[in-house]
C-alpha atoms as a PDB file:
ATOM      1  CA  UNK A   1     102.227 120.876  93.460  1.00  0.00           C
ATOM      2  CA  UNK A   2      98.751 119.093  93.954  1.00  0.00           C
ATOM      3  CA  UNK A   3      98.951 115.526  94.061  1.00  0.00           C
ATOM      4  CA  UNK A   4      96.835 113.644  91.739  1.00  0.00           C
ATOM      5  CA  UNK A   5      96.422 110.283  90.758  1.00  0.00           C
ATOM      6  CA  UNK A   6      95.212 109.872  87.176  1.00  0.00           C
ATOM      7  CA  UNK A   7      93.628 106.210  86.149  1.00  0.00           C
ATOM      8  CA  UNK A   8      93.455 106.052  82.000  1.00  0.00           C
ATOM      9  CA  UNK A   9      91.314 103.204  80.704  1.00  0.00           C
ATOM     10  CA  UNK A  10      92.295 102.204  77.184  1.00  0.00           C
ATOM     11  CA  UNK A  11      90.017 100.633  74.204  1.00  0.00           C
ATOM     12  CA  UNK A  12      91.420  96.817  74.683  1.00  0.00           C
ATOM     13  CA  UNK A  13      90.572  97.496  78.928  1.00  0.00           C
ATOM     14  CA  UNK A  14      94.036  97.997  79.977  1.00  0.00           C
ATOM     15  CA  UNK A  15      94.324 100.205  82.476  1.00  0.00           C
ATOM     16  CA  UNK A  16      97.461 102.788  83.937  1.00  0.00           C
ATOM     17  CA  UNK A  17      97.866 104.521  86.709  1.00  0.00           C
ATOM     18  CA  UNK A  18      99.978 107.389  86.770  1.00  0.00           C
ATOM     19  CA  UNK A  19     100.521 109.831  90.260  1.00  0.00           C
ATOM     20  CA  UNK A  20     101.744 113.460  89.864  1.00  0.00           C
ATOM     21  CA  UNK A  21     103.342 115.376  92.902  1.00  0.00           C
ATOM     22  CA  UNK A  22     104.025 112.378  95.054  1.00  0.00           C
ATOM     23  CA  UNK A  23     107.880 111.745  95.745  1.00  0.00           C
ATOM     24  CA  UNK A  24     109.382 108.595  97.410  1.00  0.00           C
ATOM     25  CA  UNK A  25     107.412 105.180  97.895  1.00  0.00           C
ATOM     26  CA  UNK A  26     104.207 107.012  98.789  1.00  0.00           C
ATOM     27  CA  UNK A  27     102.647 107.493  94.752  1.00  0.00           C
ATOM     28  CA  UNK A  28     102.830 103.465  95.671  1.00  0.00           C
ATOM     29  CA  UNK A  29     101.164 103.522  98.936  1.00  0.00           C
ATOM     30  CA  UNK A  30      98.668 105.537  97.615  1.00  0.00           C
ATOM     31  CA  UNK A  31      97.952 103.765  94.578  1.00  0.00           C
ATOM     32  CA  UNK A  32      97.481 100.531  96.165  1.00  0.00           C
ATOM     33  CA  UNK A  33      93.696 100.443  96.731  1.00  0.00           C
ATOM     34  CA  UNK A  34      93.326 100.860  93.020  1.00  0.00           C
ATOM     35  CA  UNK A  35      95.392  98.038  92.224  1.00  0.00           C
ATOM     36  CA  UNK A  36      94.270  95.776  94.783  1.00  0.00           C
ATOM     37  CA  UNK A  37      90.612  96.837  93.440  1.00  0.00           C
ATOM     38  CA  UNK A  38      91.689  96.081  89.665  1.00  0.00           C
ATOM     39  CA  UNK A  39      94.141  92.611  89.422  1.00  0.00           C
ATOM     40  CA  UNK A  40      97.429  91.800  89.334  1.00  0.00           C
ATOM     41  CA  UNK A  41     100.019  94.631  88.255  1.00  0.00           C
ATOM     42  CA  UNK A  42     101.742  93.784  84.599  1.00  0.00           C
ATOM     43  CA  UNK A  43     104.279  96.253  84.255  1.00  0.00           C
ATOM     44  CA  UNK A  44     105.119  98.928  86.667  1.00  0.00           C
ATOM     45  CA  UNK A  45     107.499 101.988  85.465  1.00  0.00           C
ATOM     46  CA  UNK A  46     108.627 104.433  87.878  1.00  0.00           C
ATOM     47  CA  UNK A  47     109.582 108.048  87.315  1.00  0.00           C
ATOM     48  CA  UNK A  48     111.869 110.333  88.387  1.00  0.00           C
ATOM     49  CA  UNK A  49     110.288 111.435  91.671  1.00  0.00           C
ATOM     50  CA  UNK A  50     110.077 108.484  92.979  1.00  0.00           C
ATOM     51  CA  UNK A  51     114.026 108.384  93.760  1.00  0.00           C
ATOM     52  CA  UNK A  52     113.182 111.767  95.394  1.00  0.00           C
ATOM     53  CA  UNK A  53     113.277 112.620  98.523  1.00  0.00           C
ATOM     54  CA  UNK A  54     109.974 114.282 100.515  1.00  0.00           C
ATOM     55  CA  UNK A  55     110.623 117.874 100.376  1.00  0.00           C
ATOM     56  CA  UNK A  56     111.402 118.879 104.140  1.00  0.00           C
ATOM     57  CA  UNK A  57     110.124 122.543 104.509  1.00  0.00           C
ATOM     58  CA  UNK A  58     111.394 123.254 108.256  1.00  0.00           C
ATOM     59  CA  UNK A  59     108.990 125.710 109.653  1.00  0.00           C
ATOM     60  CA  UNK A  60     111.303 128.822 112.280  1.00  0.00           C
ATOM     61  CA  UNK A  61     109.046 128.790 114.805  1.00  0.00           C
ATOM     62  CA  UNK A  62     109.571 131.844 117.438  1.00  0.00           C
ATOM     63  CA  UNK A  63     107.798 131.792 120.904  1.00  0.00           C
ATOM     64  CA  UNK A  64     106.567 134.572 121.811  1.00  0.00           C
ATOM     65  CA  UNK A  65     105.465 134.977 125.445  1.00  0.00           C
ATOM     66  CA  UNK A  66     102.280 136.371 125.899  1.00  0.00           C
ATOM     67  CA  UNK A  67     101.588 136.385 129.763  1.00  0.00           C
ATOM     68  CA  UNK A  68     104.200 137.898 131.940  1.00  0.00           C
END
């Protein structure tokens, strides 16, 4: 999944920030800038991914020998 992070600005100047395909801690990592840029955080509400765990796609790696 592509990760995005998607700001939304509403009419009275509130402003959300939502993440999609980040699991774990890191859609907060990589939010900070944005928050440090725009005030204080009011409310925060985390979703379902982030009490998921990184996917861990283990790569089989076979060496092949090429010389001798």
């Amino acid at each position: 999944m592509k990760k995005q992070i998607i700001v939304d600005v509403m009419d009275d100047g509130e402003v959300k920030i939502m993440t999609k395909g980040y699991t774990g801690p890191m859609c907060i990592e990589e939010t900070q800038f944005l928050k440090d840029l725009l005030g204080h955080e009011v409310q925060r509400q985390l979703s379902v991914a982030y009490y998921q765990k990184e996917n861990c796609r283990k790569t089989n790696r076979k060496i092949i020998p090429l010389c001798g």
